[in-house]
Protein backbone atom coordinates (compact mmCIF):
# COMPACT_ATOMS: atom_id res chain seq x y z
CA UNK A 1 83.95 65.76 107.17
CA UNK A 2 83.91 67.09 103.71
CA UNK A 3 80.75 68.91 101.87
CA UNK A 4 79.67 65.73 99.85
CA UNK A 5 79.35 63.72 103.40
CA UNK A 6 77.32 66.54 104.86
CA UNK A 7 74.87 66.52 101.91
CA UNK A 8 74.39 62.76 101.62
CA UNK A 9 74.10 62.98 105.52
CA UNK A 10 71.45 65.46 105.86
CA UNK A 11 69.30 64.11 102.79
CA UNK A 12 69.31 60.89 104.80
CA UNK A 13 68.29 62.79 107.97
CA UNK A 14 65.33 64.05 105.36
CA UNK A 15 66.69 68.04 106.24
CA UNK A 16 67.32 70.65 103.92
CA UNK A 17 70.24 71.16 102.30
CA UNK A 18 71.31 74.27 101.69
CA UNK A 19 72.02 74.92 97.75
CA UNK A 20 75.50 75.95 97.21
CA UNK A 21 76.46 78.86 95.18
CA UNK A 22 79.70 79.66 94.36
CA UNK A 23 81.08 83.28 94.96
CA UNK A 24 81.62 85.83 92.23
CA UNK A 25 85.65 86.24 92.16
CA UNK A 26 87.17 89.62 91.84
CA UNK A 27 88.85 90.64 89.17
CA UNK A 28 87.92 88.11 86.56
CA UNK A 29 85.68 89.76 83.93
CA UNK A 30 82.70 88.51 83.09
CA UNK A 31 82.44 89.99 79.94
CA UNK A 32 85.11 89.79 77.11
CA UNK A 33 87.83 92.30 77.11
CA UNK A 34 87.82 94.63 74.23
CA UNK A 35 91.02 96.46 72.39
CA UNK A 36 91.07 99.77 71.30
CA UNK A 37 91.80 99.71 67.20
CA UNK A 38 90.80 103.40 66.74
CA UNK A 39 89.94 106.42 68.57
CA UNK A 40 86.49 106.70 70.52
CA UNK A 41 86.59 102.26 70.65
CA UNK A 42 87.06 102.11 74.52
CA UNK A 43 86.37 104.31 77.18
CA UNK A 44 87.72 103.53 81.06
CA UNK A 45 85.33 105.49 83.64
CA UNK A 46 86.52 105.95 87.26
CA UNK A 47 84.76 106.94 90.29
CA UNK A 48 86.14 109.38 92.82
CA UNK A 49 84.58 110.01 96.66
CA UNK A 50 85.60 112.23 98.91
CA UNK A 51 84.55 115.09 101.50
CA UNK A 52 85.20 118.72 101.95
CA UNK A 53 86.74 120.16 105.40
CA UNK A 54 82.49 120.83 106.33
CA UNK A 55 81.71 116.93 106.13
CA UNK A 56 80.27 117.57 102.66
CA UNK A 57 80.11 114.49 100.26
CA UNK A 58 81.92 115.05 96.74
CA UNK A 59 81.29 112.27 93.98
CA UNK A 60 83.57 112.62 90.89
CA UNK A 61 83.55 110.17 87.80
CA UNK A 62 86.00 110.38 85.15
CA UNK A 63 85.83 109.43 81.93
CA UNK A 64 88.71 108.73 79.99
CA UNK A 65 89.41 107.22 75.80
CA UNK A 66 91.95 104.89 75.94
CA UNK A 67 94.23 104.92 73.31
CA UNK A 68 94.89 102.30 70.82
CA UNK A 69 98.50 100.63 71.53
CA UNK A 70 99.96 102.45 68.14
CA UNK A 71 99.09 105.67 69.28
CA UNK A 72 100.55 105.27 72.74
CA UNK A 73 104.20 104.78 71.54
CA UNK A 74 103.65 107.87 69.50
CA UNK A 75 103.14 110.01 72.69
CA UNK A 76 106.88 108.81 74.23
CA UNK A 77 110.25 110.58 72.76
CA UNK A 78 113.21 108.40 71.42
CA UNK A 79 115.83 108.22 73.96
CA UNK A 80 117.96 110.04 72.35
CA UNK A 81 115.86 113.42 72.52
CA UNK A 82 116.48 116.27 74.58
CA UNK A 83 114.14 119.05 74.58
């Protein structure tokens, strides 16, 4: 039986139907993405856990400025180069 038989069935029956609500998928952003055009425009933020050899609990974020796309071809040599 599919979900739309169910539902008709059960508001015959005069039960409750449950209310569906669609998951939240992973990955798909629910706010627009934004490009970096300068310096200081985006910043990416990670977060690091972890534990010492004692058991101890170590939280690390990092925060990083993501380039624009100009200045990231800047930052790799020709092909030619040798240094």
């Amino acid at each position: 039986m599919n979900k739309k038989k169910v539902h008709r069935l059960w508001k015959e029956e005069g039960l409750q139907v449950r209310i569906y609500h669609p998951r939240k998928r992973a990955g798909v952003p629910s706010v627009p993405t934004v490009e970096a055009d300068a310096p200081n425009v985006v910043w990416a933020i990670d977060f690091q856990f972890d534990s010492t050899i004692e058991g101890k609990a170590v939280k690390i974020a990092s925060m990083v400025d993501e380039p624009p796309p100009s200045t990231a071809c800047r930052a790799v040599p020709p092909h030619g180069c040798r240094f």
